[in-house]
C-alpha atoms as a PDB file:
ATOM      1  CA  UNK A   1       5.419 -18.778  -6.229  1.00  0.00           C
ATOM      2  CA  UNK A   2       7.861 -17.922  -8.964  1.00  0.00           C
ATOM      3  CA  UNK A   3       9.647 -14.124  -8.251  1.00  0.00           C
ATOM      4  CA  UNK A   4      11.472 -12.057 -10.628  1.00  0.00           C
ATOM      5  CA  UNK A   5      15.344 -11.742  -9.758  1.00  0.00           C
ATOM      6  CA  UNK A   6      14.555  -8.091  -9.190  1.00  0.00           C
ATOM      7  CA  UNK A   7      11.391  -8.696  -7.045  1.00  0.00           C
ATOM      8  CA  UNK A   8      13.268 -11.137  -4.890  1.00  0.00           C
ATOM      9  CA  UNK A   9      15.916  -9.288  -4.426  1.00  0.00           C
ATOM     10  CA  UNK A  10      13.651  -6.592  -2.863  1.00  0.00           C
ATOM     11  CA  UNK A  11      11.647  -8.881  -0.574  1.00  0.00           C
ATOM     12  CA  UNK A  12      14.850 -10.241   0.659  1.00  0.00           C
ATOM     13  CA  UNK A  13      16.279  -6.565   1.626  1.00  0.00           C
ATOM     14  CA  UNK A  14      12.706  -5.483   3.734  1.00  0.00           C
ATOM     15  CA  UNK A  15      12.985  -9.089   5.200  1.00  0.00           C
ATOM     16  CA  UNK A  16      16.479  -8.892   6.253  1.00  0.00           C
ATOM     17  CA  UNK A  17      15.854  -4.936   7.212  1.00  0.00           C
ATOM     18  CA  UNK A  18      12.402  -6.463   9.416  1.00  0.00           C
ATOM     19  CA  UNK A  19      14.649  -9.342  11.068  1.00  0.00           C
ATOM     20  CA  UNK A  20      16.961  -6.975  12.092  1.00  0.00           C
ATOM     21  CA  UNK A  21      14.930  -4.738  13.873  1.00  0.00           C
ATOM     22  CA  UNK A  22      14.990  -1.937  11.520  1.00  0.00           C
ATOM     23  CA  UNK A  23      11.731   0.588  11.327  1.00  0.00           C
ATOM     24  CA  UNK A  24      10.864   1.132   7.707  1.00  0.00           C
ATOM     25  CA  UNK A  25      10.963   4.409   6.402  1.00  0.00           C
ATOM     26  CA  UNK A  26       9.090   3.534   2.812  1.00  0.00           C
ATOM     27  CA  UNK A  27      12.610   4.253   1.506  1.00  0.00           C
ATOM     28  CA  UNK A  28      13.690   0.713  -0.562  1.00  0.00           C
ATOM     29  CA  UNK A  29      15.929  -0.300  -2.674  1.00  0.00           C
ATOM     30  CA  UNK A  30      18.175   2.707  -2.792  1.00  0.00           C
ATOM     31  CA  UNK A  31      15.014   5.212  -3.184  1.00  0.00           C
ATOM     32  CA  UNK A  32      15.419   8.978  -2.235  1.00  0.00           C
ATOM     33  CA  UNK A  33      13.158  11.703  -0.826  1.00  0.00           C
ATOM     34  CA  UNK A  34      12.998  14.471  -2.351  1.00  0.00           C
ATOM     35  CA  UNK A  35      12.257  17.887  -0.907  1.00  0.00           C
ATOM     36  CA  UNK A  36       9.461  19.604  -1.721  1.00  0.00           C
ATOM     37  CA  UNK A  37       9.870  22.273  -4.155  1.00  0.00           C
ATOM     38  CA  UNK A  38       7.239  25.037  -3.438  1.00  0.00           C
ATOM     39  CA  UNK A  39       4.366  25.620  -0.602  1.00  0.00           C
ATOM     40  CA  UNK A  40       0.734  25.076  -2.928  1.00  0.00           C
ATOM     41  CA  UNK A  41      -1.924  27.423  -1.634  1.00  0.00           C
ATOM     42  CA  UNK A  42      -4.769  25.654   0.340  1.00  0.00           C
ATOM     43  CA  UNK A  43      -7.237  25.860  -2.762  1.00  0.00           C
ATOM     44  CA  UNK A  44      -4.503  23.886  -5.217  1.00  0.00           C
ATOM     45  CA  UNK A  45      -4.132  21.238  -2.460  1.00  0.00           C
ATOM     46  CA  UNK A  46      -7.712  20.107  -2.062  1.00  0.00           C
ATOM     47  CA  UNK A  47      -8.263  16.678  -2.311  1.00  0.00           C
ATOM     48  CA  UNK A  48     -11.347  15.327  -3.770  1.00  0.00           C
ATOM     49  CA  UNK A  49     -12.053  13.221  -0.901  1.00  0.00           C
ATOM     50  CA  UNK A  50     -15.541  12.137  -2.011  1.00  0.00           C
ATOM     51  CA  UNK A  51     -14.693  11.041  -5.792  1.00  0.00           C
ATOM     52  CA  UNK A  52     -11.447   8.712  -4.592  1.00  0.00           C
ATOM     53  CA  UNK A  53     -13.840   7.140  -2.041  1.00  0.00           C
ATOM     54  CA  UNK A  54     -16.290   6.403  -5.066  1.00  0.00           C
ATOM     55  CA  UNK A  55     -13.670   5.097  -7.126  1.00  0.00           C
ATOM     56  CA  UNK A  56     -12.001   3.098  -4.100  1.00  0.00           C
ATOM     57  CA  UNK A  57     -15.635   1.460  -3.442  1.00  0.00           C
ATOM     58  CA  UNK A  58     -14.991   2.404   0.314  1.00  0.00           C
ATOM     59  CA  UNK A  59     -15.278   5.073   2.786  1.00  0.00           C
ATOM     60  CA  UNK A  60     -12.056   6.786   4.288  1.00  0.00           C
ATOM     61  CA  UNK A  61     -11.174   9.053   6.859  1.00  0.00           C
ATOM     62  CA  UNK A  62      -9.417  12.582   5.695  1.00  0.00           C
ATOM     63  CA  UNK A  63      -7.623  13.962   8.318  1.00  0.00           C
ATOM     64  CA  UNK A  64      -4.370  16.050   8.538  1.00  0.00           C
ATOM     65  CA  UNK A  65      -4.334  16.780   4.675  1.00  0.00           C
ATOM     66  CA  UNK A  66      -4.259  12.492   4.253  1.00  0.00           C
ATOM     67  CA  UNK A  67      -7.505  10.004   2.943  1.00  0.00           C
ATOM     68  CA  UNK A  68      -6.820   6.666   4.837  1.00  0.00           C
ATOM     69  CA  UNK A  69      -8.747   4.347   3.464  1.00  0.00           C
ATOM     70  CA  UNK A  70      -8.923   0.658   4.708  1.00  0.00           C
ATOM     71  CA  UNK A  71     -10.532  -2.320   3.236  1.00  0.00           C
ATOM     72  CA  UNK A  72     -11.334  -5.697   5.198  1.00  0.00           C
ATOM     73  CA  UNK A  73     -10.338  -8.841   4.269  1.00  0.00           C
ATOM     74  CA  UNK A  74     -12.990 -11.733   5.358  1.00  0.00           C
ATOM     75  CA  UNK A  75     -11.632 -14.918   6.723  1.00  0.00           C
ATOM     76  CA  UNK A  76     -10.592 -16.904   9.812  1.00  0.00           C
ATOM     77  CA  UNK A  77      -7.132 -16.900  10.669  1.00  0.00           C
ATOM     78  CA  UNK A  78      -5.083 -18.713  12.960  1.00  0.00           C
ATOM     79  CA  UNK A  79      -1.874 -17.494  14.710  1.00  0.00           C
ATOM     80  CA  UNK A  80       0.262 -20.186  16.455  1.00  0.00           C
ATOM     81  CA  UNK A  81      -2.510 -23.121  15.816  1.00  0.00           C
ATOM     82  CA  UNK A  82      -5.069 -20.747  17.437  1.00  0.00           C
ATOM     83  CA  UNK A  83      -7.854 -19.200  15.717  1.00  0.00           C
ATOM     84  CA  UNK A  84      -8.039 -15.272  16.046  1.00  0.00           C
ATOM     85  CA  UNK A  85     -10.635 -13.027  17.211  1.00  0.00           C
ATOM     86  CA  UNK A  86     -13.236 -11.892  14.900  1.00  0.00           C
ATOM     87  CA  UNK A  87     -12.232  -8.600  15.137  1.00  0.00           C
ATOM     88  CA  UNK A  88      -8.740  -9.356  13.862  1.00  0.00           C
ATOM     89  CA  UNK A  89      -8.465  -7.270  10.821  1.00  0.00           C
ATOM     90  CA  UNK A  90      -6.020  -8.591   7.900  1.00  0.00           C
ATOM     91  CA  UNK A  91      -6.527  -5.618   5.584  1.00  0.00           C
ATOM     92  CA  UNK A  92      -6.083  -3.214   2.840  1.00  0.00           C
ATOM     93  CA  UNK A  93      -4.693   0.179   3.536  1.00  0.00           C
ATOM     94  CA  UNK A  94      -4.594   2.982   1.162  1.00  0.00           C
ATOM     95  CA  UNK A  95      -3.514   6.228   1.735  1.00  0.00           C
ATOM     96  CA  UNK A  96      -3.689   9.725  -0.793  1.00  0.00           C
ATOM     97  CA  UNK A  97      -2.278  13.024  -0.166  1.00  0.00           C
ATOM     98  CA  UNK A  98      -2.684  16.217  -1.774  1.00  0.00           C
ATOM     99  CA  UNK A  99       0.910  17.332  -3.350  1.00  0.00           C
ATOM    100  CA  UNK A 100      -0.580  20.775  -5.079  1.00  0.00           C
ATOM    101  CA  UNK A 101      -1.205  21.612  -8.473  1.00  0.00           C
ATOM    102  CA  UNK A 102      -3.635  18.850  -9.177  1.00  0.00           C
ATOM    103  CA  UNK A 103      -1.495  16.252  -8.301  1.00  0.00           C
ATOM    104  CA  UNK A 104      -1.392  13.681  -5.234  1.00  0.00           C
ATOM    105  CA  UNK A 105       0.655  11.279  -3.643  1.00  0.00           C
ATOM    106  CA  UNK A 106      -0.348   7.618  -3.190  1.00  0.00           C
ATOM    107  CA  UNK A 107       0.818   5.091  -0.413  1.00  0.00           C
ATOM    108  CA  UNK A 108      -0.610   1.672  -0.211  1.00  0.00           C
ATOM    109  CA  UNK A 109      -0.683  -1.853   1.381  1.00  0.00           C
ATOM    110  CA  UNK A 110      -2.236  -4.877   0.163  1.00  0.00           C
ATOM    111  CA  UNK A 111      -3.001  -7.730   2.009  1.00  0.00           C
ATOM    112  CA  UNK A 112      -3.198 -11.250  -0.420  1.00  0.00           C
ATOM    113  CA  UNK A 113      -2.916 -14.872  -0.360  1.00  0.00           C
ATOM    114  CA  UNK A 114       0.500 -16.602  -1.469  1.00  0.00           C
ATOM    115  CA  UNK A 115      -1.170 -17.415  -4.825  1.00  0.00           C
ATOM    116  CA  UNK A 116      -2.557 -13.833  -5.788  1.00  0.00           C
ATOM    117  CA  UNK A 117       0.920 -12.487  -4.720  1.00  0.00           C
ATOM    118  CA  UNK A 118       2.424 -12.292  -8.685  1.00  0.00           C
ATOM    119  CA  UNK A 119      -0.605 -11.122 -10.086  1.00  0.00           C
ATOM    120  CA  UNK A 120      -0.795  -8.831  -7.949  1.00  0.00           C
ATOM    121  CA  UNK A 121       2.505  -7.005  -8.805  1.00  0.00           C
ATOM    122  CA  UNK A 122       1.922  -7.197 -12.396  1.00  0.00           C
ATOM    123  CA  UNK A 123      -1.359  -5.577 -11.655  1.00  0.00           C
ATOM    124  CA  UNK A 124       0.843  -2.576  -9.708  1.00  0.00           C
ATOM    125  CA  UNK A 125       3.195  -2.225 -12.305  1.00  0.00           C
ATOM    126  CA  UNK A 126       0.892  -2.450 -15.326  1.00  0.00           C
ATOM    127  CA  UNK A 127      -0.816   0.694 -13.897  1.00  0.00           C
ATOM    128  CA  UNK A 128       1.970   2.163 -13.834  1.00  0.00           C
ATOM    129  CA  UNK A 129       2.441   2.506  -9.958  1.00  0.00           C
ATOM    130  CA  UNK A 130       5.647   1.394  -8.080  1.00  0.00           C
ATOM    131  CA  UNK A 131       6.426  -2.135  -5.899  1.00  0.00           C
ATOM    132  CA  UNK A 132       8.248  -0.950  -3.146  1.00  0.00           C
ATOM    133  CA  UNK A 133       8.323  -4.285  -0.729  1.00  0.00           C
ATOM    134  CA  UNK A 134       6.445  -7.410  -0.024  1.00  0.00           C
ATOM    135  CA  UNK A 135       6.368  -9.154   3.429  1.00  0.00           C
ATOM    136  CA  UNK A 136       4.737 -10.745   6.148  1.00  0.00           C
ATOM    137  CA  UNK A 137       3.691  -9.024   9.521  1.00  0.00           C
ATOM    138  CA  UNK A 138       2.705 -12.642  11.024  1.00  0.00           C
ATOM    139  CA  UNK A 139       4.794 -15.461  10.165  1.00  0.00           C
ATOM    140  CA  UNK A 140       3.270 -18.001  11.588  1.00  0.00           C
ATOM    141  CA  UNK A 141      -0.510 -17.529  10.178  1.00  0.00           C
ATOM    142  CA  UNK A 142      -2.737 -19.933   8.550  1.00  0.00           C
ATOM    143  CA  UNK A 143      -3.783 -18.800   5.706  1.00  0.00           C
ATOM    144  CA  UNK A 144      -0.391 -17.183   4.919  1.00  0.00           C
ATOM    145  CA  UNK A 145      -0.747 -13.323   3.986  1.00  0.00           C
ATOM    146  CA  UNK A 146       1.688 -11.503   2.140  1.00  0.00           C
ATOM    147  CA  UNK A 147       1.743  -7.523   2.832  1.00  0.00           C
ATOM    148  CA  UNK A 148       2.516  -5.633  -0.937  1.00  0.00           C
ATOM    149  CA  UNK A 149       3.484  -1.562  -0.459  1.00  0.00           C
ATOM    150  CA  UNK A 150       3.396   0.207  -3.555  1.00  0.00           C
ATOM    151  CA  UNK A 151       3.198   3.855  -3.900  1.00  0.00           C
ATOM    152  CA  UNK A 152       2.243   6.309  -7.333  1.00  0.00           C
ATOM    153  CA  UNK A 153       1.563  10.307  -8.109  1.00  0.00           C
ATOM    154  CA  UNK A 154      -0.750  11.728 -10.186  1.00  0.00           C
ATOM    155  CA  UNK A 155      -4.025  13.444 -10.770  1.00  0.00           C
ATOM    156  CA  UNK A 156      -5.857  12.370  -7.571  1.00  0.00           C
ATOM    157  CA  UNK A 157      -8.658  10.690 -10.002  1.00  0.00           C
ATOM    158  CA  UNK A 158      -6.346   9.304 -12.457  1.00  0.00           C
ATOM    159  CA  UNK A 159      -4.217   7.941  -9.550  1.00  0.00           C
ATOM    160  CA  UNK A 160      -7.468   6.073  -7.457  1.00  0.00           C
ATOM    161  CA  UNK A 161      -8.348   4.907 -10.697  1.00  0.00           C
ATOM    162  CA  UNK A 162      -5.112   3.101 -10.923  1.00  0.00           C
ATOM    163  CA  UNK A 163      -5.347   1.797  -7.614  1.00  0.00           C
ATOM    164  CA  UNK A 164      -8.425   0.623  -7.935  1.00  0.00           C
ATOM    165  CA  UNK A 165      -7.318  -1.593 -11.449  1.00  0.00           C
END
């Protein structure tokens, strides 16, 4: 697998951050947060819950203003040279939140072999979405996963849309 100097360079920062101990705040790479500007009302922060799940091909759970939606990978793994339960989940994780004014926020975490892990990237950032860190939460599994984050904003349509590609 062939990285960018720029991607590598923010792999190498979450890995060092994970190896020393430190709890991710979905900050990277010199990111900011920004405070939020204005309270929406309640009917301009409605998310359309039903048409993301459509365009996501999956069913989430909406809860606390947030869809969490997470997708299954199939396969057997093995941890340590031992195979893992079937109800081991290696999987996708998507997250949209309602930011007012017909606009929402996107978090998300994709789980993908070594090979798929620069296509996927140039997928992220050739929907215009943003590659915030790539990593591994198990080290030692067979077949090696690779954990992308990438976040976006937008029309919550638009935005699942983009996911989705």
């Amino acid at each position: 697998m062939q990285m960018t100097p720029r991607r590598r360079a923010v792999a190498a920062t979450v890995i060092g951050l994970s190896a020393a101990g430190v709890v991710s705040t979905g900050l990277v790479a010199g990111a900011t947060a920004k405070p939020a500007q204005h309270s929406p009302s309640a009917s301009s922060t409605r998310l359309p819950v039903k048409q993301i799940e459509t365009i996501e091909q999956a069913d989430g759970t909406y809860s606390s203003g947030v869809l969490t939606i997470d997708i299954n990978r199939s396969g057997t793994y093995h941890l340590h040279g031992k195979k893992l339960a079937k109800d081991f989940e290696v999987q996708h994780e998507l997250y949209f939140q309602s930011i007012g004014n017909n606009e929402a926020l996107f978090n998300g975490e994709l789980a993908v072999p070594r090979s798929r892990v620069e296509p996927t990237i140039d997928a992220i950032e050739g929907q215009g979405l943003v590659f915030q860190a790539l990593h591994q939460h198990f080290i030692d599994i067979h077949p090696m996963v690779w954990f992308i984050h990438f976040r976006g904003t937008g029309t919550p349509q638009s935005l699942a849309e983009r996911v989705h590609a």
